[in-house]
PDB file of N, CA and C in Angstrom:
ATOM      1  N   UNK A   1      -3.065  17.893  70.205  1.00  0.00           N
ATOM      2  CA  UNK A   1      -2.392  18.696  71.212  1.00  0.00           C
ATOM      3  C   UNK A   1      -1.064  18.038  71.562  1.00  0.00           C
ATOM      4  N   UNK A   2       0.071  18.833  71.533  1.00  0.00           N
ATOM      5  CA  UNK A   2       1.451  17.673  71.813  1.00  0.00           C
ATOM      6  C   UNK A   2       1.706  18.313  73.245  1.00  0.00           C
ATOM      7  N   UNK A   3       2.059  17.419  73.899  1.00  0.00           N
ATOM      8  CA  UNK A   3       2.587  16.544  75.226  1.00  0.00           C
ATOM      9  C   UNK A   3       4.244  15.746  75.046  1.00  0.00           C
ATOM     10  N   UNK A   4       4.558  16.291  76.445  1.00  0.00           N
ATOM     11  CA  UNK A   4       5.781  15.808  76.456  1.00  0.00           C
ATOM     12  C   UNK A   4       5.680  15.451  77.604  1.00  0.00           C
ATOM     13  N   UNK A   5       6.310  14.463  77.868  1.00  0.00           N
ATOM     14  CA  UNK A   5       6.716  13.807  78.958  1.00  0.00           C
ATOM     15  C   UNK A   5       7.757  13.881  79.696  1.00  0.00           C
ATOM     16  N   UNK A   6       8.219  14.627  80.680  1.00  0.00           N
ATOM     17  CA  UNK A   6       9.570  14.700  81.567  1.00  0.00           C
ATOM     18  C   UNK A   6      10.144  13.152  81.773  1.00  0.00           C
ATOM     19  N   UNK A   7      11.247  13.706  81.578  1.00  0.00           N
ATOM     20  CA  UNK A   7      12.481  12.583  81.805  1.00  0.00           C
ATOM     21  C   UNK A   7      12.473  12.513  83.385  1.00  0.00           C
ATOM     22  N   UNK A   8      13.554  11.152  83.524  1.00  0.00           N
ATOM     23  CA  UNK A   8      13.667  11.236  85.460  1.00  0.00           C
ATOM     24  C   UNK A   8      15.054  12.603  85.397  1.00  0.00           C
ATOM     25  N   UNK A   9      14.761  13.073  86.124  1.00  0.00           N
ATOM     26  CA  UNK A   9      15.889  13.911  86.400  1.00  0.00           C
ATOM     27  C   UNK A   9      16.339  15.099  85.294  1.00  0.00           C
ATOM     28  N   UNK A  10      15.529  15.613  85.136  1.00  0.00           N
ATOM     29  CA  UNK A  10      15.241  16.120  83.344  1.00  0.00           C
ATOM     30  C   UNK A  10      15.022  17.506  84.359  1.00  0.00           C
ATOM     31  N   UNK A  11      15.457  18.688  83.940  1.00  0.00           N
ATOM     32  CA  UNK A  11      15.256  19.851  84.430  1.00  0.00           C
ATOM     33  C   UNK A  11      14.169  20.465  83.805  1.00  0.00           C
ATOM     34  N   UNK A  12      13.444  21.261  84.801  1.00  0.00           N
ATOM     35  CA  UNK A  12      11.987  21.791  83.656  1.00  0.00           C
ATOM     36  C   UNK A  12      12.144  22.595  82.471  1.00  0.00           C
ATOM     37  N   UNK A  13      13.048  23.056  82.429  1.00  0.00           N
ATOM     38  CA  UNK A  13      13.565  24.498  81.824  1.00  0.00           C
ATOM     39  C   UNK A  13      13.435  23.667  80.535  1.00  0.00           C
ATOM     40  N   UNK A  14      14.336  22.213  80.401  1.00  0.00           N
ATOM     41  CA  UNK A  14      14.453  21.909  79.343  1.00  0.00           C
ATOM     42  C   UNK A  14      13.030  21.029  78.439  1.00  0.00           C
ATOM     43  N   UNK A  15      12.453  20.190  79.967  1.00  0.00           N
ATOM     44  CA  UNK A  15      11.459  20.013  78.822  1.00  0.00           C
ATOM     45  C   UNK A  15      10.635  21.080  78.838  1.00  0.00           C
ATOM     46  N   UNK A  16      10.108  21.989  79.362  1.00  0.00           N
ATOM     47  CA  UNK A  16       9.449  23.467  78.818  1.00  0.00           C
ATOM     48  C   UNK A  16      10.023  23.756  77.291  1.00  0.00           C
ATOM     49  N   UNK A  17      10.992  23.839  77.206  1.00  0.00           N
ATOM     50  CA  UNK A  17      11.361  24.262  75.442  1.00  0.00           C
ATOM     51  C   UNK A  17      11.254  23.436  74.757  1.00  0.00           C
ATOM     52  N   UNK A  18      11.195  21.625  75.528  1.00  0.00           N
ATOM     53  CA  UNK A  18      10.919  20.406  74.523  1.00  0.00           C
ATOM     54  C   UNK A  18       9.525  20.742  73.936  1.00  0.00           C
ATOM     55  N   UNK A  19       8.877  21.394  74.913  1.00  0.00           N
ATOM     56  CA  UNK A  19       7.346  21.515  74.792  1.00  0.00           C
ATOM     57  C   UNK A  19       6.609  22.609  73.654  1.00  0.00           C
ATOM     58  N   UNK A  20       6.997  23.703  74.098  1.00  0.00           N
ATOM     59  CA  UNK A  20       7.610  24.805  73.435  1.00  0.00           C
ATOM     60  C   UNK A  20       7.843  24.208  71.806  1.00  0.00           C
ATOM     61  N   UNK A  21       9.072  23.738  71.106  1.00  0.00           N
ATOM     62  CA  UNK A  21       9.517  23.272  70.145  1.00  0.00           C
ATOM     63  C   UNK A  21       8.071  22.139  69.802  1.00  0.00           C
ATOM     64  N   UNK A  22       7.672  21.481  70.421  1.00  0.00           N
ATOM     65  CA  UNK A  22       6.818  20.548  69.732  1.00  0.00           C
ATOM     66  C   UNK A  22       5.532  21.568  69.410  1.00  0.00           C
ATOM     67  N   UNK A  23       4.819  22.162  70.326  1.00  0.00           N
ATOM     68  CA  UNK A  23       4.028  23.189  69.868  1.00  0.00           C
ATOM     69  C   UNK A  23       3.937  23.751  68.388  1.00  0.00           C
ATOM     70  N   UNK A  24       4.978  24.719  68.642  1.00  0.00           N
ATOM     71  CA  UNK A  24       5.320  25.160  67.491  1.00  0.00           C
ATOM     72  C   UNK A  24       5.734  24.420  66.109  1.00  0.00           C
ATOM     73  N   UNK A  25       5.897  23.038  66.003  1.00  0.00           N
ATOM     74  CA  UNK A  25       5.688  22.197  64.703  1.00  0.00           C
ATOM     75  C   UNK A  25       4.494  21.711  64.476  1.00  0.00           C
ATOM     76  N   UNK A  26       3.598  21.694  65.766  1.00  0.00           N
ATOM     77  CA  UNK A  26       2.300  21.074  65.504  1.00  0.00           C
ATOM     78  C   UNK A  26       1.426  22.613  64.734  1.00  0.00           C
ATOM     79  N   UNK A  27       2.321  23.732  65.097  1.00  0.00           N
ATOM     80  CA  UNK A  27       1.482  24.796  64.366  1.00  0.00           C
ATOM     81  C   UNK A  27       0.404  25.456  65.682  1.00  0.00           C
ATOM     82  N   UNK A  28       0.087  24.795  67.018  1.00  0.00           N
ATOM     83  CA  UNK A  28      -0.667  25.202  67.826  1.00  0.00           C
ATOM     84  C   UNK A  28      -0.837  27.408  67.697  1.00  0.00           C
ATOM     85  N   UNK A  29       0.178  27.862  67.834  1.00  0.00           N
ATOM     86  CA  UNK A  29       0.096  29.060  67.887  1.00  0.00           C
ATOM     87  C   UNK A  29      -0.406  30.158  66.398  1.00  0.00           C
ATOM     88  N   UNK A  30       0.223  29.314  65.768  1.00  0.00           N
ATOM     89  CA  UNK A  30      -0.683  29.413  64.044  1.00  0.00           C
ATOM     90  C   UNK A  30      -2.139  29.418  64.190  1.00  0.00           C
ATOM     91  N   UNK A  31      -2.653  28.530  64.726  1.00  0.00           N
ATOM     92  CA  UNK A  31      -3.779  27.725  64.409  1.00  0.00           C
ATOM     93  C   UNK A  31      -4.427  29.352  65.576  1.00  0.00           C
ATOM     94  N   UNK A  32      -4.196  29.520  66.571  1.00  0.00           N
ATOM     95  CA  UNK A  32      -4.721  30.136  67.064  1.00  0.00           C
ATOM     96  C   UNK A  32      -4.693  31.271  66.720  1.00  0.00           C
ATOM     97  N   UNK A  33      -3.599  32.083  67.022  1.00  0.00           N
ATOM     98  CA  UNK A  33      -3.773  33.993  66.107  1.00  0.00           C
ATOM     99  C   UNK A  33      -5.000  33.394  64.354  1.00  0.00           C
ATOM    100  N   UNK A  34      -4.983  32.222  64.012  1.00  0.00           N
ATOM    101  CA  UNK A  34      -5.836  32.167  62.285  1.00  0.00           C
ATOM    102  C   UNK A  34      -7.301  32.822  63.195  1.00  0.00           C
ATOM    103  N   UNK A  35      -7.776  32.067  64.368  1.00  0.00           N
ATOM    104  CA  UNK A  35      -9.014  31.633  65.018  1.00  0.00           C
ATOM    105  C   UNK A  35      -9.294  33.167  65.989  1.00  0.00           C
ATOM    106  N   UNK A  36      -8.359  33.745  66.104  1.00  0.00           N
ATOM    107  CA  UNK A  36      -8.684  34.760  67.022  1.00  0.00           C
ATOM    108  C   UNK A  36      -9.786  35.650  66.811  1.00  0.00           C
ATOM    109  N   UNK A  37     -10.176  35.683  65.319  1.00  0.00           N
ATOM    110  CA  UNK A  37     -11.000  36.634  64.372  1.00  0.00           C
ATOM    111  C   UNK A  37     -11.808  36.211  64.250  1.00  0.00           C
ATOM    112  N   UNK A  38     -13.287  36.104  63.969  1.00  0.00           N
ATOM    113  CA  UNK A  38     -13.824  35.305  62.465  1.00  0.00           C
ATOM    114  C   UNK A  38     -13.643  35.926  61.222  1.00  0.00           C
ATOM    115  N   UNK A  39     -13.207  35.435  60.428  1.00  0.00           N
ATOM    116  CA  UNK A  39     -12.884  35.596  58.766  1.00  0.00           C
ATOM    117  C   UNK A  39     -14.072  35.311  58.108  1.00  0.00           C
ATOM    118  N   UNK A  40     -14.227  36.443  57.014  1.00  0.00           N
ATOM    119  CA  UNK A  40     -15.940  35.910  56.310  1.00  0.00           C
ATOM    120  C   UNK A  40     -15.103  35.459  55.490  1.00  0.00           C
ATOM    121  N   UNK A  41     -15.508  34.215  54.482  1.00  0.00           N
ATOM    122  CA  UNK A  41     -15.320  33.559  53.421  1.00  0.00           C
ATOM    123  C   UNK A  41     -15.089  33.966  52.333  1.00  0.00           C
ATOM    124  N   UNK A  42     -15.136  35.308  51.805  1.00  0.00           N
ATOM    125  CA  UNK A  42     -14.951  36.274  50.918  1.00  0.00           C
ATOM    126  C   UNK A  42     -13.411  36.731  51.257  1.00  0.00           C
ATOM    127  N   UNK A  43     -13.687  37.225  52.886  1.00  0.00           N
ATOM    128  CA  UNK A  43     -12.047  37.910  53.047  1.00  0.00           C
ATOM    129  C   UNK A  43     -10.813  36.843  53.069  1.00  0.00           C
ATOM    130  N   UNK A  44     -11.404  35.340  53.528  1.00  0.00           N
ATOM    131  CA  UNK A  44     -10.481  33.971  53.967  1.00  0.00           C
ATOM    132  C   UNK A  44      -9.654  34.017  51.782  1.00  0.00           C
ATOM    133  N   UNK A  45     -10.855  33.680  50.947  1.00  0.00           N
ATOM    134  CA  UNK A  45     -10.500  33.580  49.247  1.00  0.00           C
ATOM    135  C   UNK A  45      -9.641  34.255  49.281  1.00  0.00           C
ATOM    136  N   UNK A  46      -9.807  36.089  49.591  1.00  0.00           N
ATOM    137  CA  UNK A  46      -8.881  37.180  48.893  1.00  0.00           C
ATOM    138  C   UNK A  46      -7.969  36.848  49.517  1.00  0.00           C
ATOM    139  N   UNK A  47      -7.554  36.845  50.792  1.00  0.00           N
ATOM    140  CA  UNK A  47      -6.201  36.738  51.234  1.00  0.00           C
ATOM    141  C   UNK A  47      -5.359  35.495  50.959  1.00  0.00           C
ATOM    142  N   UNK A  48      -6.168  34.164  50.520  1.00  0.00           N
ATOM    143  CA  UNK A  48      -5.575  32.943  49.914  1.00  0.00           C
ATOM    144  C   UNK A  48      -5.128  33.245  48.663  1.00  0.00           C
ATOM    145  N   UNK A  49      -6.080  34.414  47.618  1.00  0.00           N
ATOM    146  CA  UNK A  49      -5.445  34.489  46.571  1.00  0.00           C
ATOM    147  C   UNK A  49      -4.164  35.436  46.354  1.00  0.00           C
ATOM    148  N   UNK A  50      -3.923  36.105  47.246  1.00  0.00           N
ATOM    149  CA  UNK A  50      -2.935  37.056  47.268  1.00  0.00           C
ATOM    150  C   UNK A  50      -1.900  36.624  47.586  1.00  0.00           C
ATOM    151  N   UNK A  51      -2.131  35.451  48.585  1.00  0.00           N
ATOM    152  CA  UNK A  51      -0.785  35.017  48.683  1.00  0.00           C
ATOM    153  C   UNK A  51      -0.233  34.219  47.636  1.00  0.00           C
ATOM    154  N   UNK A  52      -1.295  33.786  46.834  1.00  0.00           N
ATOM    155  CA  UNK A  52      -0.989  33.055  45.337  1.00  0.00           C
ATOM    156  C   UNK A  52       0.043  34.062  44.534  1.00  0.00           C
ATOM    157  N   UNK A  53      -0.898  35.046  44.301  1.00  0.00           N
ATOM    158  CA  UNK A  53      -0.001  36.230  43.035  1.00  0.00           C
ATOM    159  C   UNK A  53       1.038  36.273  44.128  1.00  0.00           C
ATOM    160  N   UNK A  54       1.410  36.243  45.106  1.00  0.00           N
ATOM    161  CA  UNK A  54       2.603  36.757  45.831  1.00  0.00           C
ATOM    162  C   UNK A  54       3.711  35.436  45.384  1.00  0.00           C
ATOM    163  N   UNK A  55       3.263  34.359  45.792  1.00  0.00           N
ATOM    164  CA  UNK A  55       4.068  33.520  45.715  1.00  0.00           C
ATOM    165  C   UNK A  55       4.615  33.424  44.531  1.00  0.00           C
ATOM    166  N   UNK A  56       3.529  33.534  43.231  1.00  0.00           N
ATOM    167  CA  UNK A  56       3.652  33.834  41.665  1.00  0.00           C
ATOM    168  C   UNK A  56       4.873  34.866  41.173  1.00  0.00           C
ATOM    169  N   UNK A  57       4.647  35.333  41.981  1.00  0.00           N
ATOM    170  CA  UNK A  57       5.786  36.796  41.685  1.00  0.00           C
ATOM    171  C   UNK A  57       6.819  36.715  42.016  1.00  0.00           C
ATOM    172  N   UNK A  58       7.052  36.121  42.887  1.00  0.00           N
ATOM    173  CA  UNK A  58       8.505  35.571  43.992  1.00  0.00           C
ATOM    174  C   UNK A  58       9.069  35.074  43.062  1.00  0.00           C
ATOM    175  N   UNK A  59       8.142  33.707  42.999  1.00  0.00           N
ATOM    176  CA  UNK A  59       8.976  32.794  41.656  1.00  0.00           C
ATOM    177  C   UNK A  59       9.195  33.743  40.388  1.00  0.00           C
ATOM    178  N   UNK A  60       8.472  33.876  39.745  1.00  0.00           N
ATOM    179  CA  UNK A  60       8.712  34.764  38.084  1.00  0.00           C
ATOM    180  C   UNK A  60      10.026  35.051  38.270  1.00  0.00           C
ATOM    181  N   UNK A  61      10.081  36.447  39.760  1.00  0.00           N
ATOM    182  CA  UNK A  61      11.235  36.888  39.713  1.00  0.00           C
ATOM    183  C   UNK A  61      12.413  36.187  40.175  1.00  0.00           C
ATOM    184  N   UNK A  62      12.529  35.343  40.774  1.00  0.00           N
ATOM    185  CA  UNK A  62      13.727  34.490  40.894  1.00  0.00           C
ATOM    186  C   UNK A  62      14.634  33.634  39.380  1.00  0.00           C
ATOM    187  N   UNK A  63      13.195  33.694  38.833  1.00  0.00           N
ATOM    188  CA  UNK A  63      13.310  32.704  37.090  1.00  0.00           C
ATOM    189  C   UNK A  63      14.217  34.146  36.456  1.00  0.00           C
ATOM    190  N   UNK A  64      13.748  35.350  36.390  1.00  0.00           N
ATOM    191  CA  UNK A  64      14.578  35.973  35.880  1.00  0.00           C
ATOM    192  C   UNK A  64      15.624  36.462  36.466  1.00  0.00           C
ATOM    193  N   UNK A  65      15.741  36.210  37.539  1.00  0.00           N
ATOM    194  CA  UNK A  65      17.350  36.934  37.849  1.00  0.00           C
ATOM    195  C   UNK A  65      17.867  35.774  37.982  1.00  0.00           C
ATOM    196  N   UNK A  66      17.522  34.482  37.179  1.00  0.00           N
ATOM    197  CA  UNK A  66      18.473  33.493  36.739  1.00  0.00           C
ATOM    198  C   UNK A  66      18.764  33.483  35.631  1.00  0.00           C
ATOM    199  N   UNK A  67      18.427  33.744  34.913  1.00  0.00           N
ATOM    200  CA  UNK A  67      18.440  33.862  33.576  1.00  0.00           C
ATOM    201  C   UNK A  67      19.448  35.094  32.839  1.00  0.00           C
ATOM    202  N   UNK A  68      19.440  35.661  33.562  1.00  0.00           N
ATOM    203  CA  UNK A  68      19.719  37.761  33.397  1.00  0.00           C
ATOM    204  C   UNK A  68      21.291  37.591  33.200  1.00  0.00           C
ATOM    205  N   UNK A  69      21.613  37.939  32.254  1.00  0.00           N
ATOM    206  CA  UNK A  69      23.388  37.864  31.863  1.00  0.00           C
ATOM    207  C   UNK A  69      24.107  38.578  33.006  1.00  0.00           C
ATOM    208  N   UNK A  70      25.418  38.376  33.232  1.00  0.00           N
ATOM    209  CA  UNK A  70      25.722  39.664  34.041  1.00  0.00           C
ATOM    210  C   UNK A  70      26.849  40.028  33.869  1.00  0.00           C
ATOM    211  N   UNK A  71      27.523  40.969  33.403  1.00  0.00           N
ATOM    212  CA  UNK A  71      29.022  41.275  32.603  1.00  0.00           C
ATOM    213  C   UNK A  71      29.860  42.031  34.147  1.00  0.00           C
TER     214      UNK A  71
END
């Protein structure tokens, strides 16, 4: 869980967004919308593998529109 510590004389506003910003690298809000559900283990695979072929495809196509002549 990340924690921040106020400065002396540190306005809240700012460490609120220090807080805010650390959150969000620790992934806290990720982690939660994942947990909001339960996922059966069947649906957790398919959607891990999809994002595979997705990612698969991204790349392929980036490889060819490097490659691709262009007059």
């Amino acid at each position: 869980m990340p924690n921040v510590r106020v400065k002396e004389n540190e306005p809240f506003e700012v460490a609120m967004r220090r807080f805010k910003r650390s959150c969000e690298k620790a992934g806290v809000l990720a982690e939660v919308r994942r947990r909001e559900f339960y996922e059966k283990p069947t649906w957790e695979r398919k959607r891990i593998a999809a994002a595979a072929v997705k990612r698969h495809l991204k790349k392929v196509s980036r490889d060819n529109r490097r490659w691709e002549r262009r007059f």
